[in-house]
N, C-alpha and C. Protein backbone atom coordinates (compact mmCIF):
# COMPACT_ATOMS: atom_id res chain seq x y z
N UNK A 1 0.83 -1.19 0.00
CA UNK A 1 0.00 0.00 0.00
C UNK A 1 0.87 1.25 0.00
N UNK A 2 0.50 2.61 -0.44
CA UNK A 2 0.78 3.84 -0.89
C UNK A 2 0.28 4.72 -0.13
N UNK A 3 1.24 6.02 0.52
CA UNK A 3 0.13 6.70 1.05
C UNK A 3 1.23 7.87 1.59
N UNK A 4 0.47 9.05 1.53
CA UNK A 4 1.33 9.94 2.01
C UNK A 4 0.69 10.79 3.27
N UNK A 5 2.30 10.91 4.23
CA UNK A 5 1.62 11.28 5.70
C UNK A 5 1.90 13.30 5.66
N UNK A 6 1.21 13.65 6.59
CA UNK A 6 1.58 14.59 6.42
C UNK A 6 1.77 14.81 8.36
N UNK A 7 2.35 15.76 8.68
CA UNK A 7 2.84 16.20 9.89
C UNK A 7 2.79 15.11 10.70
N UNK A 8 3.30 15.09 12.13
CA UNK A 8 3.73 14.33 13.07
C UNK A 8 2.62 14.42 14.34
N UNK A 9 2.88 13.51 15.57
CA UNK A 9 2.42 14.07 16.86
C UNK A 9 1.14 12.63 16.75
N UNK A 10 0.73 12.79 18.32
CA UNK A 10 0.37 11.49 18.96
C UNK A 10 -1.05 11.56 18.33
N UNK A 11 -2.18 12.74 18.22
CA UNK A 11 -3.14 12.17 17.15
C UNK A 11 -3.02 11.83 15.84
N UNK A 12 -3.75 11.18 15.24
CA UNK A 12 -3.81 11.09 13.81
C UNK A 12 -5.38 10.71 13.16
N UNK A 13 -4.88 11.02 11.76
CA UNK A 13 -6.15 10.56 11.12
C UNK A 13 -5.91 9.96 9.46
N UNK A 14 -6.60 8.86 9.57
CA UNK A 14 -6.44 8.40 8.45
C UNK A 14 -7.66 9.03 7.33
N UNK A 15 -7.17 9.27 5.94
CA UNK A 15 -8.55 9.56 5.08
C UNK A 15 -8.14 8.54 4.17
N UNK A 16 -9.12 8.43 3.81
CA UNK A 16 -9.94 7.03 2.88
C UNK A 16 -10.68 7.69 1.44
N UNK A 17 -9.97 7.79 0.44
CA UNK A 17 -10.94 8.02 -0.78
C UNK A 17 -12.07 7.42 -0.99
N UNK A 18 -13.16 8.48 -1.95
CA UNK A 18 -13.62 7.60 -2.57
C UNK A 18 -13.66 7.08 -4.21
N UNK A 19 -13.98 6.21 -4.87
CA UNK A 19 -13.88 5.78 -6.30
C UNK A 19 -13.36 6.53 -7.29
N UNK A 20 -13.77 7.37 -7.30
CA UNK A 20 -12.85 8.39 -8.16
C UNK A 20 -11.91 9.49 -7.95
N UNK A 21 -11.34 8.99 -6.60
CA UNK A 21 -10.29 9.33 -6.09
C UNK A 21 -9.02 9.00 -6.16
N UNK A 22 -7.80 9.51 -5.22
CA UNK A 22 -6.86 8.76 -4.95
C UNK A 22 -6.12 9.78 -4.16
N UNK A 23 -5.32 9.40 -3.11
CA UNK A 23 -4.59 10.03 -2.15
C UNK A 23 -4.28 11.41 -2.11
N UNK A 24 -3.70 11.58 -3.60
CA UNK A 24 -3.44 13.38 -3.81
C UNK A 24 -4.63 14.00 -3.74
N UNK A 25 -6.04 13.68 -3.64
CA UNK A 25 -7.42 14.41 -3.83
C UNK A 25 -7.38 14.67 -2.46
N UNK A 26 -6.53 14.80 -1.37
CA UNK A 26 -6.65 14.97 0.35
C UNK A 26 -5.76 16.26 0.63
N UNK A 27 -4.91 16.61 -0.20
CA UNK A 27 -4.30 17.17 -0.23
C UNK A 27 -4.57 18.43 0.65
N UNK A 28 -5.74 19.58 0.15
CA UNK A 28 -5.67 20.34 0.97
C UNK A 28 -6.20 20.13 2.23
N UNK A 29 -7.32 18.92 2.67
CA UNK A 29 -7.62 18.69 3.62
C UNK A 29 -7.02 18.34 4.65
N UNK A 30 -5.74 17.32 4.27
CA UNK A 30 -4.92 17.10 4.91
C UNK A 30 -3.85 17.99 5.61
N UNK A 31 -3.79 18.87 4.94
CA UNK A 31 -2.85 20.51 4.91
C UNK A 31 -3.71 21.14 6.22
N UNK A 32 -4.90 20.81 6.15
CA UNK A 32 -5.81 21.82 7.56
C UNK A 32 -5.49 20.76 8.13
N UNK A 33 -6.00 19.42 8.39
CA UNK A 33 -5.48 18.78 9.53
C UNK A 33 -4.20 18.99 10.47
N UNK A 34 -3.18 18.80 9.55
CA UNK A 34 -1.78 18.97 9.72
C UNK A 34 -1.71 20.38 11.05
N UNK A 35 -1.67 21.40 10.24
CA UNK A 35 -2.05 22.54 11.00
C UNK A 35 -2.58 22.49 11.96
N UNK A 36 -4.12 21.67 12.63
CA UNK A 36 -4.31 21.75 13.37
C UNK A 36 -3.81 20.57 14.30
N UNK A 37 -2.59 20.03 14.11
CA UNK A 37 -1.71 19.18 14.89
C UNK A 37 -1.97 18.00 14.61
N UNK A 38 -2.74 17.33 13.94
CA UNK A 38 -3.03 16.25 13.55
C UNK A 38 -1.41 15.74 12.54
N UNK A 39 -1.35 14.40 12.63
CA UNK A 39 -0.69 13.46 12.43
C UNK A 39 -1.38 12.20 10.85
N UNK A 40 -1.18 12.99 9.43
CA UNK A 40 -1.95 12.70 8.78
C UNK A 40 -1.66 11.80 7.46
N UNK A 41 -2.42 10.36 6.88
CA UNK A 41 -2.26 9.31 6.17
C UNK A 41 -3.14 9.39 5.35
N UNK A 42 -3.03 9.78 4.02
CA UNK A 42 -4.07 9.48 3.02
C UNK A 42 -3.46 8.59 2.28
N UNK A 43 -4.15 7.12 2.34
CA UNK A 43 -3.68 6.11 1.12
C UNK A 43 -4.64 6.41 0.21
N UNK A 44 -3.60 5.17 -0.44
CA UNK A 44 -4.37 5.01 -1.98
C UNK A 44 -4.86 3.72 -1.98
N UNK A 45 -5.93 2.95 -1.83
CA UNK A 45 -6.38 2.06 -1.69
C UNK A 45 -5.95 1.11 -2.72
N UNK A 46 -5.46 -0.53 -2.76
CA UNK A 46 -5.64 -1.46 -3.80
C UNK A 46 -6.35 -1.42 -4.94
N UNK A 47 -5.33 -1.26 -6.13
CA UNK A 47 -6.00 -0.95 -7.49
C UNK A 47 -5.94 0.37 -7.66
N UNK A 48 -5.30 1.65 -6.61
CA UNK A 48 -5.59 3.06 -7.03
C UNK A 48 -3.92 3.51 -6.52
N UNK A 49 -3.43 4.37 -7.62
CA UNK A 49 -2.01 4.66 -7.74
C UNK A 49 -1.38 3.40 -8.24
N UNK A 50 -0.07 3.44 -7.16
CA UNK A 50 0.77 2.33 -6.83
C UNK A 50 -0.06 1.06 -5.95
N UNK A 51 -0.68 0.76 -4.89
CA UNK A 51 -1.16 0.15 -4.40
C UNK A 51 -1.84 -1.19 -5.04
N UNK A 52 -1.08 -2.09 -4.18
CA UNK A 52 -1.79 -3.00 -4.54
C UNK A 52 -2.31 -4.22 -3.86
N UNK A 53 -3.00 -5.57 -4.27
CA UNK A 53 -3.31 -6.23 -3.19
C UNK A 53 -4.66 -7.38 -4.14
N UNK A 54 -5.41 -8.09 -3.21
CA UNK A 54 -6.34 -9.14 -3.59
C UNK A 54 -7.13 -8.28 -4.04
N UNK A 55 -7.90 -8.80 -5.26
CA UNK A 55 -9.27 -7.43 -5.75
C UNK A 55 -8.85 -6.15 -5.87
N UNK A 56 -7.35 -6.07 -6.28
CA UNK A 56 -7.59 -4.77 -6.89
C UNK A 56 -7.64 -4.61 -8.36
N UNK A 57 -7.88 -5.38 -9.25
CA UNK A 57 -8.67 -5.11 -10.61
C UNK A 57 -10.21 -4.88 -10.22
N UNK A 58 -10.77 -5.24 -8.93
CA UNK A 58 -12.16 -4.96 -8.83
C UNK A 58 -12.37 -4.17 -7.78
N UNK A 59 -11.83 -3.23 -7.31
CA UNK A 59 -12.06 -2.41 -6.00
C UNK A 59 -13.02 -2.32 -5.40
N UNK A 60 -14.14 -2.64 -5.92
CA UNK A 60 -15.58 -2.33 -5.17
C UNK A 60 -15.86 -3.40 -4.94
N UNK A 61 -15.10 -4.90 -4.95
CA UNK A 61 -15.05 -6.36 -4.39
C UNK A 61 -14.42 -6.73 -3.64
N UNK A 62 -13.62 -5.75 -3.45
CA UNK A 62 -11.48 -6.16 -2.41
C UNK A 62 -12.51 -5.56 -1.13
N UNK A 63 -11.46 -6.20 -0.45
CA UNK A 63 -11.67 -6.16 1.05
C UNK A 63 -11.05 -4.81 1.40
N UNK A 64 -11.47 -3.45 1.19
CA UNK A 64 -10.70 -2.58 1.55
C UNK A 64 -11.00 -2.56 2.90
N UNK A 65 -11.71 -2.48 3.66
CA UNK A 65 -11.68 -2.33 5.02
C UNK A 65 -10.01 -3.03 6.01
N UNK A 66 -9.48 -3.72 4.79
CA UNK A 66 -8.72 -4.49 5.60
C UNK A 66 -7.02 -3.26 5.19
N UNK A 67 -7.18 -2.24 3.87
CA UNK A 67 -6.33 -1.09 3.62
C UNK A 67 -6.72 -0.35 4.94
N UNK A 68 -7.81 0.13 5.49
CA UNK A 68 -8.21 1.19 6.26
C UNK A 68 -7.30 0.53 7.61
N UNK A 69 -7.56 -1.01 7.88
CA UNK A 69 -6.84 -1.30 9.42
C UNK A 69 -5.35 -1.01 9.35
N UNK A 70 -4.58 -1.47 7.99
CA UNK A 70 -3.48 -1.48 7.87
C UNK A 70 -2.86 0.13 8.21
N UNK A 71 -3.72 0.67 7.58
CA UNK A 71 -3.23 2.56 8.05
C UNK A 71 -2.96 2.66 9.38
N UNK A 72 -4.39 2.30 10.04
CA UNK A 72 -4.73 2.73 11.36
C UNK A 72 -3.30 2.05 12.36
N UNK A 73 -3.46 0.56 12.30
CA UNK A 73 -2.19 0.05 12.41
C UNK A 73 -0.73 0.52 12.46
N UNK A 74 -0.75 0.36 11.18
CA UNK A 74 0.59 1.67 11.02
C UNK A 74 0.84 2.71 12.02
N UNK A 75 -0.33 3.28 12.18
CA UNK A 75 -0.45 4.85 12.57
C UNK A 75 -0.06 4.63 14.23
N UNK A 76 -0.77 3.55 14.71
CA UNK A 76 -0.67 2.77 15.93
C UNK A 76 0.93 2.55 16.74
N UNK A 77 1.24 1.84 15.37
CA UNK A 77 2.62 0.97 15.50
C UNK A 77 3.94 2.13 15.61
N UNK A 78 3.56 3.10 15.55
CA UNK A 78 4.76 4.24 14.64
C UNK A 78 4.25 5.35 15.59
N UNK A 79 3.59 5.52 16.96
CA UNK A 79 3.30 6.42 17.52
C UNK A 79 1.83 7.17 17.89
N UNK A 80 1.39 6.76 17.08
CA UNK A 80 -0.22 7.43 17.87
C UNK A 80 -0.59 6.81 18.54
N UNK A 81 -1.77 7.65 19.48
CA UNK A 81 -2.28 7.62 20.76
C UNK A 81 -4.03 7.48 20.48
N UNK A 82 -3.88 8.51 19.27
CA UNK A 82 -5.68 8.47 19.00
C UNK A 82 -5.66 8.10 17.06
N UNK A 83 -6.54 7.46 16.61
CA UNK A 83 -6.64 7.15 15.53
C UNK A 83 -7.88 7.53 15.30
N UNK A 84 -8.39 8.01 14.25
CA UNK A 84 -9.77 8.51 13.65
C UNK A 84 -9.33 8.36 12.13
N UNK A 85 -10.47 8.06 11.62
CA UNK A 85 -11.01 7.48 9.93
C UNK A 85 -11.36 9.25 9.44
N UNK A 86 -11.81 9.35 8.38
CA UNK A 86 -12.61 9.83 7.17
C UNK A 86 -12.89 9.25 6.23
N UNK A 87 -13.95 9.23 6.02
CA UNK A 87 -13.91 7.84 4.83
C UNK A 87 -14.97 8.96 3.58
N UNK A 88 -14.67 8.86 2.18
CA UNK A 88 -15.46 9.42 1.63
C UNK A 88 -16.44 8.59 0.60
N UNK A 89 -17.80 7.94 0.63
CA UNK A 89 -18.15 6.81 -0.41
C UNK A 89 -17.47 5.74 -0.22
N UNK A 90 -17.09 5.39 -1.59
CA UNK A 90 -16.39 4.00 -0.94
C UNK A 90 -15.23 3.60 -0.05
N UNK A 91 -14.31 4.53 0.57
CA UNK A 91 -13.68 5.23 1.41
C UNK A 91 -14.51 4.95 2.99
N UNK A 92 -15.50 5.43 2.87
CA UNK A 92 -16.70 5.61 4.43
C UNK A 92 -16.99 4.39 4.11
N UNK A 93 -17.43 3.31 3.02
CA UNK A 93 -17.74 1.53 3.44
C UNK A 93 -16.73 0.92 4.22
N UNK A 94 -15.45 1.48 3.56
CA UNK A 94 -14.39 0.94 4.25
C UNK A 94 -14.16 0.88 5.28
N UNK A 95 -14.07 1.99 5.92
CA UNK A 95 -14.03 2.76 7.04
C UNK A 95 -15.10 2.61 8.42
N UNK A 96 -15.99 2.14 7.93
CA UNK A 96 -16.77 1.67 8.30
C UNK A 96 -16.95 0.24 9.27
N UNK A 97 -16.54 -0.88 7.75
CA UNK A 97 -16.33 -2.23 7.73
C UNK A 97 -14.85 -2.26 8.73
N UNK A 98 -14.14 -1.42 8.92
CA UNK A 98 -13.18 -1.45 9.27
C UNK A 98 -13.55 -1.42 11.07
N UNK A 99 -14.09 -0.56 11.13
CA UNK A 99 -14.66 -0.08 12.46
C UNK A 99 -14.86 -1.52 13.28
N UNK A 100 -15.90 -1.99 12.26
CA UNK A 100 -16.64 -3.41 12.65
C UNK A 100 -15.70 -4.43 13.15
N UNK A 101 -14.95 -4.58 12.09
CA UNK A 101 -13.82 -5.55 12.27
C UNK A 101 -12.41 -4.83 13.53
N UNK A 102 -12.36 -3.75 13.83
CA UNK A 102 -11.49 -3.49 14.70
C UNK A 102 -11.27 -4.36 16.05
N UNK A 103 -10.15 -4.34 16.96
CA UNK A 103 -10.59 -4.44 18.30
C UNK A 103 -11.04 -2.86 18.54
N UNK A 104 -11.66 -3.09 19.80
CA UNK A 104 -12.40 -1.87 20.58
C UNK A 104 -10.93 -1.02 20.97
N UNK A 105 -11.73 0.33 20.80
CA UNK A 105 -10.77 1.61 21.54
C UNK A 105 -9.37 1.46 19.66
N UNK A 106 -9.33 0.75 18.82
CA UNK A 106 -8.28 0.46 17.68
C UNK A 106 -8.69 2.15 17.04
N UNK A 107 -10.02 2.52 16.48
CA UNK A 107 -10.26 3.71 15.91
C UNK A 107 -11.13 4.10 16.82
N UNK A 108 -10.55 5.67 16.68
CA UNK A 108 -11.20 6.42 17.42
C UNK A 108 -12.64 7.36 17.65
N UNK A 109 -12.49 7.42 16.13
CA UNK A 109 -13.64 8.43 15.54
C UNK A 109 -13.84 8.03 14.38
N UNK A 110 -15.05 7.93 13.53
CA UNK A 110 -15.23 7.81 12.01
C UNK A 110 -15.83 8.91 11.66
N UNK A 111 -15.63 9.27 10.72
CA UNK A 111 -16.27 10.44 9.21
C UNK A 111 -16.64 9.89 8.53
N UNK A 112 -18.30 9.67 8.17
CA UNK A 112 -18.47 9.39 6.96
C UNK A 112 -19.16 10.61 5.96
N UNK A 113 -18.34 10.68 4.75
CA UNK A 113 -19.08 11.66 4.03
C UNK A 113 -19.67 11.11 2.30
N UNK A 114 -20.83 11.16 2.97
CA UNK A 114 -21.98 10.32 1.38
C UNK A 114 -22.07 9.08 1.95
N UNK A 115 -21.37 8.65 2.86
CA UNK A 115 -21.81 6.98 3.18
C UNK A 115 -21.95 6.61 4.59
N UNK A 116 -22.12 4.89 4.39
CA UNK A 116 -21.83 4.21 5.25
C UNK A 116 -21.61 2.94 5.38
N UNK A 117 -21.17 2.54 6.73
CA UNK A 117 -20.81 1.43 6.36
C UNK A 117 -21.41 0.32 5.87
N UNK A 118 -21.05 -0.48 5.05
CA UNK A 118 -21.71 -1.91 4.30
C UNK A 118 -22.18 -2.46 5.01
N UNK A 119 -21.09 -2.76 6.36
CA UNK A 119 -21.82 -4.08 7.32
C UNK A 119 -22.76 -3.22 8.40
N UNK A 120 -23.61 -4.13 9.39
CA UNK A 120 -24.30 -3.51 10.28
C UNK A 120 -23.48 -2.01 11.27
N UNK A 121 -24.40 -1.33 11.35
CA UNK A 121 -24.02 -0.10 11.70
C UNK A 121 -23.88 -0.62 13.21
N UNK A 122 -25.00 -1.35 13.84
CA UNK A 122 -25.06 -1.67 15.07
C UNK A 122 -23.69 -2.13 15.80
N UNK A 123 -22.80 -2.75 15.14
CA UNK A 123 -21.66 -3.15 15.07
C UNK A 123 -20.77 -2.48 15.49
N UNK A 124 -20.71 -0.93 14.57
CA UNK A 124 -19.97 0.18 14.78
C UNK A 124 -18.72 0.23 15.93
N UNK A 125 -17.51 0.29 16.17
CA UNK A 125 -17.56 0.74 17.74
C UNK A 125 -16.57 1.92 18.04
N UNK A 126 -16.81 3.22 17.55
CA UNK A 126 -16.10 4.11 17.37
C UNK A 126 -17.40 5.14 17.43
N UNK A 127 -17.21 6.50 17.37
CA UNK A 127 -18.84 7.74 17.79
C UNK A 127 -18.47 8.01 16.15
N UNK A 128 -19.41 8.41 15.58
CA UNK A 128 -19.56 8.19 14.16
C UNK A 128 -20.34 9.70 14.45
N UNK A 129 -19.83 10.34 13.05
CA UNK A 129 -20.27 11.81 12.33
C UNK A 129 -20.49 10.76 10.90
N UNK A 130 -21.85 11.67 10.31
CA UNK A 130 -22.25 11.66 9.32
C UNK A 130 -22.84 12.38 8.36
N UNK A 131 -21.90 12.86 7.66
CA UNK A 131 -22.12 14.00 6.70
C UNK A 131 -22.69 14.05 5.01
N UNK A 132 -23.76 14.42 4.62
CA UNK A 132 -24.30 14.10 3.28
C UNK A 132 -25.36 15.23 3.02
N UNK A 133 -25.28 15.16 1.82
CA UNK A 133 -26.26 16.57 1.40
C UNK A 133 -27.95 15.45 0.81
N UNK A 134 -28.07 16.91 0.86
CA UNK A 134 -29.78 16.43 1.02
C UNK A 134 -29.99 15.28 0.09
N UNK A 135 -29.51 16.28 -1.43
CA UNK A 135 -30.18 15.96 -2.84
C UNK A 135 -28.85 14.67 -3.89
N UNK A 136 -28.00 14.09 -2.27
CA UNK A 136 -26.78 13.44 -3.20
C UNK A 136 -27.74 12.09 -4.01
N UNK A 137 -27.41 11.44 -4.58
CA UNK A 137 -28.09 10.81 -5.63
C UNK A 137 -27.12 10.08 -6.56
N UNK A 138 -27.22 8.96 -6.29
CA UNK A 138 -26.83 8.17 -7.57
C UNK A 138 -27.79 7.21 -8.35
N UNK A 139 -27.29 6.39 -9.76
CA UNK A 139 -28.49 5.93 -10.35
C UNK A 139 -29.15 4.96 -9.83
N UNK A 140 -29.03 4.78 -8.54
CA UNK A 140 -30.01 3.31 -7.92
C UNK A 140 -31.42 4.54 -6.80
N UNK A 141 -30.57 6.36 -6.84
CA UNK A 141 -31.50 7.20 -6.32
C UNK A 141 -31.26 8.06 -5.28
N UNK A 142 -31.65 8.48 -4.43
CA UNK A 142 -31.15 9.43 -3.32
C UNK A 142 -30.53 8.58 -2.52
N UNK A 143 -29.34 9.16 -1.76
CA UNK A 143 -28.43 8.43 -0.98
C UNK A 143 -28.98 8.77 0.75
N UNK A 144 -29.73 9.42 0.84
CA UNK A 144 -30.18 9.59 2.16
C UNK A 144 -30.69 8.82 3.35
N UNK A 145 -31.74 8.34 2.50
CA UNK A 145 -32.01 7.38 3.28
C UNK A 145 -31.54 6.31 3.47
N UNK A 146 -30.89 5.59 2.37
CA UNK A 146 -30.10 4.75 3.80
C UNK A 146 -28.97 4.66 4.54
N UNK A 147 -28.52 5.93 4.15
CA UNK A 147 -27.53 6.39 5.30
C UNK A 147 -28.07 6.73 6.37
N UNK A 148 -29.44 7.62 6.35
CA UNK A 148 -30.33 7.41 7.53
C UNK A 148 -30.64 6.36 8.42
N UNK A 149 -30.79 5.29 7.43
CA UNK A 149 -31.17 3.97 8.12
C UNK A 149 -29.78 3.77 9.12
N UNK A 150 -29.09 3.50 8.44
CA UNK A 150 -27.42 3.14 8.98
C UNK A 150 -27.34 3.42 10.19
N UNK A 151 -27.27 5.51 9.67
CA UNK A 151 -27.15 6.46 11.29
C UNK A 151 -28.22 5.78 12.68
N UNK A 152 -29.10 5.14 11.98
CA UNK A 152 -30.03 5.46 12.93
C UNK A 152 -29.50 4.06 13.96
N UNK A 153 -29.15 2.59 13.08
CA UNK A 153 -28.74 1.70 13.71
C UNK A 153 -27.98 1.85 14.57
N UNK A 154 -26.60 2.95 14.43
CA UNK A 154 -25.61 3.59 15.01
C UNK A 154 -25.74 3.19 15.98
N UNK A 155 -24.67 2.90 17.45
CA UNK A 155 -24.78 2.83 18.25
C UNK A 155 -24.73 4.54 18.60
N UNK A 156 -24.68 5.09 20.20
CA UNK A 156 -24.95 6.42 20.81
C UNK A 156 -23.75 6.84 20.09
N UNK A 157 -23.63 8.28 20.30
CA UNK A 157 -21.80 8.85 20.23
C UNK A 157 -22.14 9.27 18.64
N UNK A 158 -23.03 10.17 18.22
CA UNK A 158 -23.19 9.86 16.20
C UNK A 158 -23.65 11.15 16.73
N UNK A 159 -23.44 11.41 15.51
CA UNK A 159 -23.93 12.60 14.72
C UNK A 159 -24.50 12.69 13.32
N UNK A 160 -25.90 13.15 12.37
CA UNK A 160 -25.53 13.20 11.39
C UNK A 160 -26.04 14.72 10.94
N UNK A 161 -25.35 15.17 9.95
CA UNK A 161 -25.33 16.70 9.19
C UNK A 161 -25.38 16.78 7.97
N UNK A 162 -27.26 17.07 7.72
CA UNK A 162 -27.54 17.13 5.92
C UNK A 162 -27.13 18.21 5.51
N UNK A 163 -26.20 18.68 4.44
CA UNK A 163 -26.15 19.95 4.25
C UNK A 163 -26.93 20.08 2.81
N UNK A 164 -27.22 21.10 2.62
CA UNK A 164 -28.15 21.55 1.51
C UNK A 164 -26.89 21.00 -0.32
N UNK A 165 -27.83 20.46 -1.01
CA UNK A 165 -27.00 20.51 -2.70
C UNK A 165 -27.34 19.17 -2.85
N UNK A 166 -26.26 18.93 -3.89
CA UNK A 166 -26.38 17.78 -4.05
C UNK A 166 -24.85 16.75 -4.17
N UNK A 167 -23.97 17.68 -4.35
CA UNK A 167 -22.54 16.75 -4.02
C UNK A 167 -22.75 15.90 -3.33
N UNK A 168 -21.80 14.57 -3.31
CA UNK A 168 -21.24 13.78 -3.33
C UNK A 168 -20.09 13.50 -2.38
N UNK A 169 -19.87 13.57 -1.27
CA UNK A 169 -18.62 13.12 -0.74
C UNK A 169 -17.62 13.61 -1.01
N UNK A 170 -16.20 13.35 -0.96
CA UNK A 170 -15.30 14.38 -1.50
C UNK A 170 -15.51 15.41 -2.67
N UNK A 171 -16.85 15.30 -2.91
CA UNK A 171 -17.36 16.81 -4.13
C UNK A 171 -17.65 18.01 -3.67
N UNK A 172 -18.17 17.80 -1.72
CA UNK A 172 -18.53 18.83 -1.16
C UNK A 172 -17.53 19.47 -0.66
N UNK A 173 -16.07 19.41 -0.76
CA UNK A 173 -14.66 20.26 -1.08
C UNK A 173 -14.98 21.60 -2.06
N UNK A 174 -15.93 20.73 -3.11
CA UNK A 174 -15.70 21.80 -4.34
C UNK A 174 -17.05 22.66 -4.30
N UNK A 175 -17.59 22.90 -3.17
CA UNK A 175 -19.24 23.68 -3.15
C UNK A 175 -18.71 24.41 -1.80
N UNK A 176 -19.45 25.30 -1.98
CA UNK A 176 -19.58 26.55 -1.07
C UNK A 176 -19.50 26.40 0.40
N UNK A 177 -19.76 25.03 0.34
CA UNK A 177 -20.04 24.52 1.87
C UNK A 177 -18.61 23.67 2.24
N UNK A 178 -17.88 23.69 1.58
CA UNK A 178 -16.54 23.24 1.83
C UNK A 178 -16.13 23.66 3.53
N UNK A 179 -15.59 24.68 3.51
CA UNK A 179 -15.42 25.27 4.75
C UNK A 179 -16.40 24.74 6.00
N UNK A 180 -17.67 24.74 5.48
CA UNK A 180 -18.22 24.30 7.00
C UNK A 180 -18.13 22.68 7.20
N UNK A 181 -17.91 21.78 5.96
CA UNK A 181 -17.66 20.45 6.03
C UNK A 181 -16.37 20.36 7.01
N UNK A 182 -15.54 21.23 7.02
CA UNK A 182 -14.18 21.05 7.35
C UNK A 182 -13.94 21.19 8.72
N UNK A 183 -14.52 22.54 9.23
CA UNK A 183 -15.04 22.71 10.71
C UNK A 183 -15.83 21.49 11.07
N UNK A 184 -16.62 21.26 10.66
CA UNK A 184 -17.23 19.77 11.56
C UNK A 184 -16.45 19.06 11.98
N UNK A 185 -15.29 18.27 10.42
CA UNK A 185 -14.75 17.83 10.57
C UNK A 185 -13.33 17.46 11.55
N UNK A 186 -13.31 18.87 11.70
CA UNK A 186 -12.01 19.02 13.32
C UNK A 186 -12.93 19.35 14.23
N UNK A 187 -13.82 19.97 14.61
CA UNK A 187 -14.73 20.24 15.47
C UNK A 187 -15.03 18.20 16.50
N UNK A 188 -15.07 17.50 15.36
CA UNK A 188 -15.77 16.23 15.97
C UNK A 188 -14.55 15.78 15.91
N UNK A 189 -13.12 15.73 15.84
CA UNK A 189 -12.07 14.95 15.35
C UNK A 189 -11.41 15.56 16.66
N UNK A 190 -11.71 16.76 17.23
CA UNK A 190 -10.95 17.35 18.36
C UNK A 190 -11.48 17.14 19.59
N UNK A 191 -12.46 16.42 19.36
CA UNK A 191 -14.13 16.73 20.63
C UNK A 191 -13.20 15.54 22.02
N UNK A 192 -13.36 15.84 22.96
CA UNK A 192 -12.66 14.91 23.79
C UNK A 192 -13.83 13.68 24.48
């Protein structure tokens, strides 16, 4: 696996693309993290960049949840104290599935933005933010509700925040509402 860290120090956070992503798309996000002392890993998931691994000619079949532990791991093994996800789309399944499969107290916090996780939410064991705009939509239809459903399985410790449009997960970088995605995002990433 591939992935570039940015600044040092005992928190961290891993971000997780989604599909039509890849590591350099974190770039400036990662740049605010950094700044705000965060300790920061954006891979490139199996099949995207350099990265590679089982199912990565089919990425949306590979076990990425098992890229997301390897970060966190890493992040673990090499000095952090607190680990937290972002996951964006298929990024947030991961991230998610990852959660599930963790030991307890392994991640700290999840972000999901446009998603959630694949497997039961109930599962979860990390306080989960969930971020998605009203009108996001792909061709199977609005993505809301069952991220609703998801949130709602959630165990306590969640949050979720519809913001108005219709972006997409790492698309809401590129809408007006960027900035307040970002404040949430350290706002709940800093919360003790």
């Amino acid at each position: 696996m591939y992935a570039d860290v940015y600044g040092e120090g005992e928190r961290s956070v891993v971000l997780a693309h989604g599909g039509q992503f890849n590591k350099e798309s974190w770039q400036k996000q990662a740049q605010t993290l950094e700044r705000a002392k965060f300790r920061v890993l954006a891979l490139d998931f199996r099949g995207y960049g350099k990265s590679r691994g089982p199912g990565d000619s089919e990425p949306m079949d590979a076990p990425l949840y098992q890229d997301v532990l390897a970060a966190v791991r890493y992040l673990r093994k090499t000095g952090a104290k607190t680990v937290s996800v972002v996951g964006a789309s298929m990024g947030g399944w991961a991230a998610g599935d990852a959660s599930i499969a963790s030991q307890p107290g392994e991640i700290n916090r999840l972000v999901f933005l446009g998603s959630a996780p694949n497997g039961p939410a109930d599962k979860l064991k990390s306080p989960s933010l969930f971020i998605v705009a009203r009108n996001d939509a792909s061709e199977d239809g609005p993505r809301l509700p069952a991220i609703r459903e998801q949130y709602e399985k959630a165990p306590k410790a969640k949050e979720l925040i519809i913001l108005d449009g219709s972006a997409h997960a790492q698309f809401l970088f590129q809408t007006d509402q960027a900035d307040r995605v970002m404040r949430e995002i350290l706002r709940f990433l800093s919360a003790k």
